[in-house]
N, C-alpha and C. Protein backbone atom coordinates (compact mmCIF):
# COMPACT_ATOMS: atom_id res chain seq x y z
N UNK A 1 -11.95 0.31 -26.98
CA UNK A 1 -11.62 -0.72 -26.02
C UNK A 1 -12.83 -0.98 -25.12
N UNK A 2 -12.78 -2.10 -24.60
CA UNK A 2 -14.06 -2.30 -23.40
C UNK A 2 -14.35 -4.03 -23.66
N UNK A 3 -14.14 -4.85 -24.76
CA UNK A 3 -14.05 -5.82 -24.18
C UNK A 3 -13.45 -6.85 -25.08
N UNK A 4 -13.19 -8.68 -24.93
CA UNK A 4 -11.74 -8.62 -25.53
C UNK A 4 -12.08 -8.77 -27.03
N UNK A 5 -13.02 -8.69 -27.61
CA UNK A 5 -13.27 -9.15 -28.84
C UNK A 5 -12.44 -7.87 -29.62
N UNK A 6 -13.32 -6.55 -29.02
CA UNK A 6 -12.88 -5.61 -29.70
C UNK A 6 -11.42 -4.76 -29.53
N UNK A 7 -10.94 -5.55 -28.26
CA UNK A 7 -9.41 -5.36 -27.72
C UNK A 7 -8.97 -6.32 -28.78
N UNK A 8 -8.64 -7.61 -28.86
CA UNK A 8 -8.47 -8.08 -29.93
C UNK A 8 -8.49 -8.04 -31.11
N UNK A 9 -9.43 -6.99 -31.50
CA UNK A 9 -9.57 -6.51 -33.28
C UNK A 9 -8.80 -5.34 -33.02
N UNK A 10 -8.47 -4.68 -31.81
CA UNK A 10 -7.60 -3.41 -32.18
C UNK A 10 -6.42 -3.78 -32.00
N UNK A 11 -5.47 -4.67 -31.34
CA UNK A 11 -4.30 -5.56 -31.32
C UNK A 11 -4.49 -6.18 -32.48
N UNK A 12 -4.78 -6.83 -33.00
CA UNK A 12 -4.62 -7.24 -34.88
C UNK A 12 -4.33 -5.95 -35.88
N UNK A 13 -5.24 -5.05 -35.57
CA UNK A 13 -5.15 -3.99 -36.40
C UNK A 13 -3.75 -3.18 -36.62
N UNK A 14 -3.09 -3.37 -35.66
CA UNK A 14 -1.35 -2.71 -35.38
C UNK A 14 -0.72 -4.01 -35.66
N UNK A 15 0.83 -3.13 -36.29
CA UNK A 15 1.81 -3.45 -36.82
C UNK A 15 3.13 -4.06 -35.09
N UNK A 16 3.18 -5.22 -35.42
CA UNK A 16 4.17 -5.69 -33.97
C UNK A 16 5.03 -4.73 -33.44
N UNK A 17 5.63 -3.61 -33.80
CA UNK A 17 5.80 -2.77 -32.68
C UNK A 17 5.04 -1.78 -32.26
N UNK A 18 3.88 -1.53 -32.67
CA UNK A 18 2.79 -1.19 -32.09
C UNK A 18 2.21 -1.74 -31.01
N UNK A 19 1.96 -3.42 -31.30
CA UNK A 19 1.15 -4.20 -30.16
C UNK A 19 2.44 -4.29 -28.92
N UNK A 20 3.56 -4.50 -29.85
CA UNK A 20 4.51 -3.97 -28.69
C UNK A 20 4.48 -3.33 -27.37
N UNK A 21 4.58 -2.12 -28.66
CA UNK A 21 4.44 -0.87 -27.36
C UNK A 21 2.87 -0.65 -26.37
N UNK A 22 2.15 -1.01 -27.02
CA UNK A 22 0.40 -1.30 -26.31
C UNK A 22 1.02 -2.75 -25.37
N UNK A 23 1.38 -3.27 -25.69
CA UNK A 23 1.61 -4.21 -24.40
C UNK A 23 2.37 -4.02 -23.00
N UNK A 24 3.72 -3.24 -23.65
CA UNK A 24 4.37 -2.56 -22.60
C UNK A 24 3.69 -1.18 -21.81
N UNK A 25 3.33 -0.79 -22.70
CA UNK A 25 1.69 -0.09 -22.10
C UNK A 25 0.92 -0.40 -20.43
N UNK A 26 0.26 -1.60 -21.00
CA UNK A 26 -0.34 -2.54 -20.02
C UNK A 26 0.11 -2.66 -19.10
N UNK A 27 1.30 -3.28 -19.21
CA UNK A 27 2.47 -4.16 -17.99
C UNK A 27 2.84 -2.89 -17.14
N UNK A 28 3.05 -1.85 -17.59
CA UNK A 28 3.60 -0.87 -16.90
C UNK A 28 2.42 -0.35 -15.73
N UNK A 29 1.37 -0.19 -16.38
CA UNK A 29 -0.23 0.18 -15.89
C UNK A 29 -0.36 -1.22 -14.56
N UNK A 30 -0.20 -2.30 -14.77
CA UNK A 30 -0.34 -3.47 -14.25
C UNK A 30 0.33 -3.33 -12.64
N UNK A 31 1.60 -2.95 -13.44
CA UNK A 31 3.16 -2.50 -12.10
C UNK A 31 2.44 -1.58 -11.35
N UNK A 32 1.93 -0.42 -12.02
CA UNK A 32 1.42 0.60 -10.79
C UNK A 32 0.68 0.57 -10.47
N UNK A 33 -0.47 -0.26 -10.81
CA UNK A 33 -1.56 -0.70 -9.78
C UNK A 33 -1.43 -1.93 -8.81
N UNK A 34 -0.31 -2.24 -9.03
CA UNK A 34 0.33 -3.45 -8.05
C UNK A 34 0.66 -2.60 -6.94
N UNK A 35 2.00 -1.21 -7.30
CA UNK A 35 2.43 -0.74 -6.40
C UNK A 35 1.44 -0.11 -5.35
N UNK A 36 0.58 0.51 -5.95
CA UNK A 36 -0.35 1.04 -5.11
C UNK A 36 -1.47 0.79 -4.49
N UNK A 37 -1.42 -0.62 -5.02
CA UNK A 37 -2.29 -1.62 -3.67
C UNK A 37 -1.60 -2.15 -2.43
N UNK A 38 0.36 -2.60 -3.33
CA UNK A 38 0.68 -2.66 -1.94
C UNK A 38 0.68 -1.61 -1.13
N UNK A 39 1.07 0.30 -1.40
CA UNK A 39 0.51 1.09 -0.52
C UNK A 39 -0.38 1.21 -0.18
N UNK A 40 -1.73 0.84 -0.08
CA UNK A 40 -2.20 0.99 0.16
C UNK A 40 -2.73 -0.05 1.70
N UNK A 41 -2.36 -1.33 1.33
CA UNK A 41 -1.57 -2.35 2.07
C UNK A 41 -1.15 -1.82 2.82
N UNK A 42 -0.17 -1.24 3.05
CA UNK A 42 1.08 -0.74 4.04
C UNK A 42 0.47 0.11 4.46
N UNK A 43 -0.62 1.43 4.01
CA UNK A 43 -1.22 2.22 4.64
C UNK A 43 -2.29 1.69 5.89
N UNK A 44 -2.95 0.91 5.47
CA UNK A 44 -3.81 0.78 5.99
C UNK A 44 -3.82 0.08 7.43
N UNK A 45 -2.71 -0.86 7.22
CA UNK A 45 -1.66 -1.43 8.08
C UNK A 45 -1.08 -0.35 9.25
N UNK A 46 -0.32 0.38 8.74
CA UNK A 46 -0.43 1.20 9.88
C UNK A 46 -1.70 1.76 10.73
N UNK A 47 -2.21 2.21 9.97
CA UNK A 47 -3.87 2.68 10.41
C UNK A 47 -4.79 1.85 11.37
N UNK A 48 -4.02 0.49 11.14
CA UNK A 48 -4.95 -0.36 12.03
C UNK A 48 -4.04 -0.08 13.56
N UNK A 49 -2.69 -0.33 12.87
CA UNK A 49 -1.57 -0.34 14.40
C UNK A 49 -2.11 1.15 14.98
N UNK A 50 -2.58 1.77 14.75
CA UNK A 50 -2.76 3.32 15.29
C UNK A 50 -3.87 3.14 16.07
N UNK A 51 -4.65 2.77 15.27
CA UNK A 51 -6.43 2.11 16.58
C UNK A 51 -6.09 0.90 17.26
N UNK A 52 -5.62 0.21 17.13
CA UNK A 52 -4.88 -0.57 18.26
C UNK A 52 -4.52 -0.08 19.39
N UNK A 53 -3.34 0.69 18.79
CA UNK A 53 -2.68 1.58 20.42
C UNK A 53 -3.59 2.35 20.90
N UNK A 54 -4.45 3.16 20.41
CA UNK A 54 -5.46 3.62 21.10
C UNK A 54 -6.42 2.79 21.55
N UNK A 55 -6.91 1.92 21.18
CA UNK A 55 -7.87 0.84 21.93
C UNK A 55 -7.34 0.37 23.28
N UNK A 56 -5.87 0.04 23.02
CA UNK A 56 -5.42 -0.37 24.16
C UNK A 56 -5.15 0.71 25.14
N UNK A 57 -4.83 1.73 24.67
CA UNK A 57 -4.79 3.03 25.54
C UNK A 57 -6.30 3.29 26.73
N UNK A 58 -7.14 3.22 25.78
CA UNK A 58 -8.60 3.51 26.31
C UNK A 58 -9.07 2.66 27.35
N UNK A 59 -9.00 1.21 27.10
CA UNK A 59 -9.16 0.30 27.54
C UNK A 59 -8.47 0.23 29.12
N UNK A 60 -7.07 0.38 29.00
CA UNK A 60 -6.54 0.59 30.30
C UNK A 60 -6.59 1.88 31.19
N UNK A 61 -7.18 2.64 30.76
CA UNK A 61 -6.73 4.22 30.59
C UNK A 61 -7.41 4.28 32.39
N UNK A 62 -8.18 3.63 33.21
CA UNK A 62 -8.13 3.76 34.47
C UNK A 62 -7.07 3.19 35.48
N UNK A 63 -6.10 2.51 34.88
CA UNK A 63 -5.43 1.74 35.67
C UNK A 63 -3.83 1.37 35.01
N UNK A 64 -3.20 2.53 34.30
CA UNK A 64 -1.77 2.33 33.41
C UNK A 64 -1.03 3.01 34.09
N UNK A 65 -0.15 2.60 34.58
CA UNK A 65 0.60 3.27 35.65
C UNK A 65 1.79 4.09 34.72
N UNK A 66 2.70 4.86 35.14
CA UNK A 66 3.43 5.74 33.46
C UNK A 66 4.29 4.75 33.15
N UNK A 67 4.61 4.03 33.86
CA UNK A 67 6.07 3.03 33.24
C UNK A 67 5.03 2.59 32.27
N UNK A 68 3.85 1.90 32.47
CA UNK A 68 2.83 0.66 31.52
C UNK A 68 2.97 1.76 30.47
N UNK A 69 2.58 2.76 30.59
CA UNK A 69 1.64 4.21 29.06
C UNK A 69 2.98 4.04 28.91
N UNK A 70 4.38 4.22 29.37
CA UNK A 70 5.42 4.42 28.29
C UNK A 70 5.82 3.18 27.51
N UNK A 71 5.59 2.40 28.16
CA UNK A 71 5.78 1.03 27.35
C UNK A 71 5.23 0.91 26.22
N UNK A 72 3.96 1.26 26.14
CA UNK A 72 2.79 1.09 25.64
C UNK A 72 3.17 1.81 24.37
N UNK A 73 3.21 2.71 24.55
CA UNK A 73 3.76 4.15 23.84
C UNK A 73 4.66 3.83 22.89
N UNK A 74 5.92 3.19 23.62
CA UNK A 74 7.23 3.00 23.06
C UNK A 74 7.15 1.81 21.63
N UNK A 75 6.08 0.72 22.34
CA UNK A 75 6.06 -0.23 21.35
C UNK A 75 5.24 0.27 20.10
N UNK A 76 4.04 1.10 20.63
CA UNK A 76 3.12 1.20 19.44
C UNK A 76 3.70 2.50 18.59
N UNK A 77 4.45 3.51 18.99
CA UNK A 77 5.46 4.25 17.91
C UNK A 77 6.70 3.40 17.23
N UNK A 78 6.89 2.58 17.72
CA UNK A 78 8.40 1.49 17.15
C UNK A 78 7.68 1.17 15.79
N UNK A 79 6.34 0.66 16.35
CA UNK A 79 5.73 -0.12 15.12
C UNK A 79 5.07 1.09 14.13
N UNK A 80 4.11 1.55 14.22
CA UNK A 80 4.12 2.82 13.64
C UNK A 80 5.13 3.32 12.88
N UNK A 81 6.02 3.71 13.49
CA UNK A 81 7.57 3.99 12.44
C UNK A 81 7.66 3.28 11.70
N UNK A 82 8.02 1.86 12.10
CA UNK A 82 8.22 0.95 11.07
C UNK A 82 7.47 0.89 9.28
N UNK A 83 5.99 0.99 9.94
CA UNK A 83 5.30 1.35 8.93
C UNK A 83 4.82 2.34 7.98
N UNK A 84 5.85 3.34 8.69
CA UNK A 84 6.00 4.49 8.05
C UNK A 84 7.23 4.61 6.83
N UNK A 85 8.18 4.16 7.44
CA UNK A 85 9.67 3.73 6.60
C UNK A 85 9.25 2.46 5.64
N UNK A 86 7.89 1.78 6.19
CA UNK A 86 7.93 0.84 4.88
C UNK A 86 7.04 1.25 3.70
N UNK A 87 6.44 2.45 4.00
CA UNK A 87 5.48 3.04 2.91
C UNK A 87 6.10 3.77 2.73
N UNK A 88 7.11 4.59 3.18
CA UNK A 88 8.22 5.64 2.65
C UNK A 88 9.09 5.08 1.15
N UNK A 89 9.36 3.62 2.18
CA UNK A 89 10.29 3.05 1.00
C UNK A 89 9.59 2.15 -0.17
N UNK A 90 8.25 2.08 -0.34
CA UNK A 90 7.34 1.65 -1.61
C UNK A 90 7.28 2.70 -2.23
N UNK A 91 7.23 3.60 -1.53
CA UNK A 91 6.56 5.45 -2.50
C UNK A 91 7.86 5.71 -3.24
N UNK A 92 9.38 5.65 -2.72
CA UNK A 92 10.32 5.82 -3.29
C UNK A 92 10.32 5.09 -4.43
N UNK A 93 10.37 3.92 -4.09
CA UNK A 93 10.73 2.93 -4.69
C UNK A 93 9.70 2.52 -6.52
N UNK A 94 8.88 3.16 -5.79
CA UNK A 94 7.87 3.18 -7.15
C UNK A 94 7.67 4.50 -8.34
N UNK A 95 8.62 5.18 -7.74
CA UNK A 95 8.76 6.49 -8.93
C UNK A 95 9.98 6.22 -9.58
């Protein structure tokens, strides 16, 4: 394999449930590199919401009174979670 001429002479060379099964092959290979871009998607996603809240943490960090830091806090773990339960539920979802 390596490119389509000779992908093509080895798909001719098999009998249709062969290229069959080499196709379902593929598609399956296709699915899990789908899935794990969208995790990776979803990972990274969180990762940004995480330097966010800390940027914004830093940024105010002379002048956040505790109600502001819990606020602060409250929203950027809500979201965080969120993105935790949504890469929880791709990882499930993909085995």
């Amino acid at each position: 394999s390596g490119n389509l001429t000779t992908d093509t002479l080895y798909l001719q060379s098999k009998n249709s449930y062969e290229r069959l099964l080499i196709i379902k092959e593929y598609d399956a290979a296709i699915a899990e590199l789908k899935n794990k871009e969208n995790e990776i998607i979803c990972f990274t996603s969180g990762l940004k919401e995480i330097a966010e809240g800390h940027q914004e943490l830093y940024i105010n960090r002379n002048n956040l009174t505790v109600k502001r830091f819990k606020e602060l806090i409250s929203v950027y773990s809500g979201n965080i979670q969120d993105k935790i339960n949504e890469f929880n539920k791709l990882r499930t979802s993909n085995r």
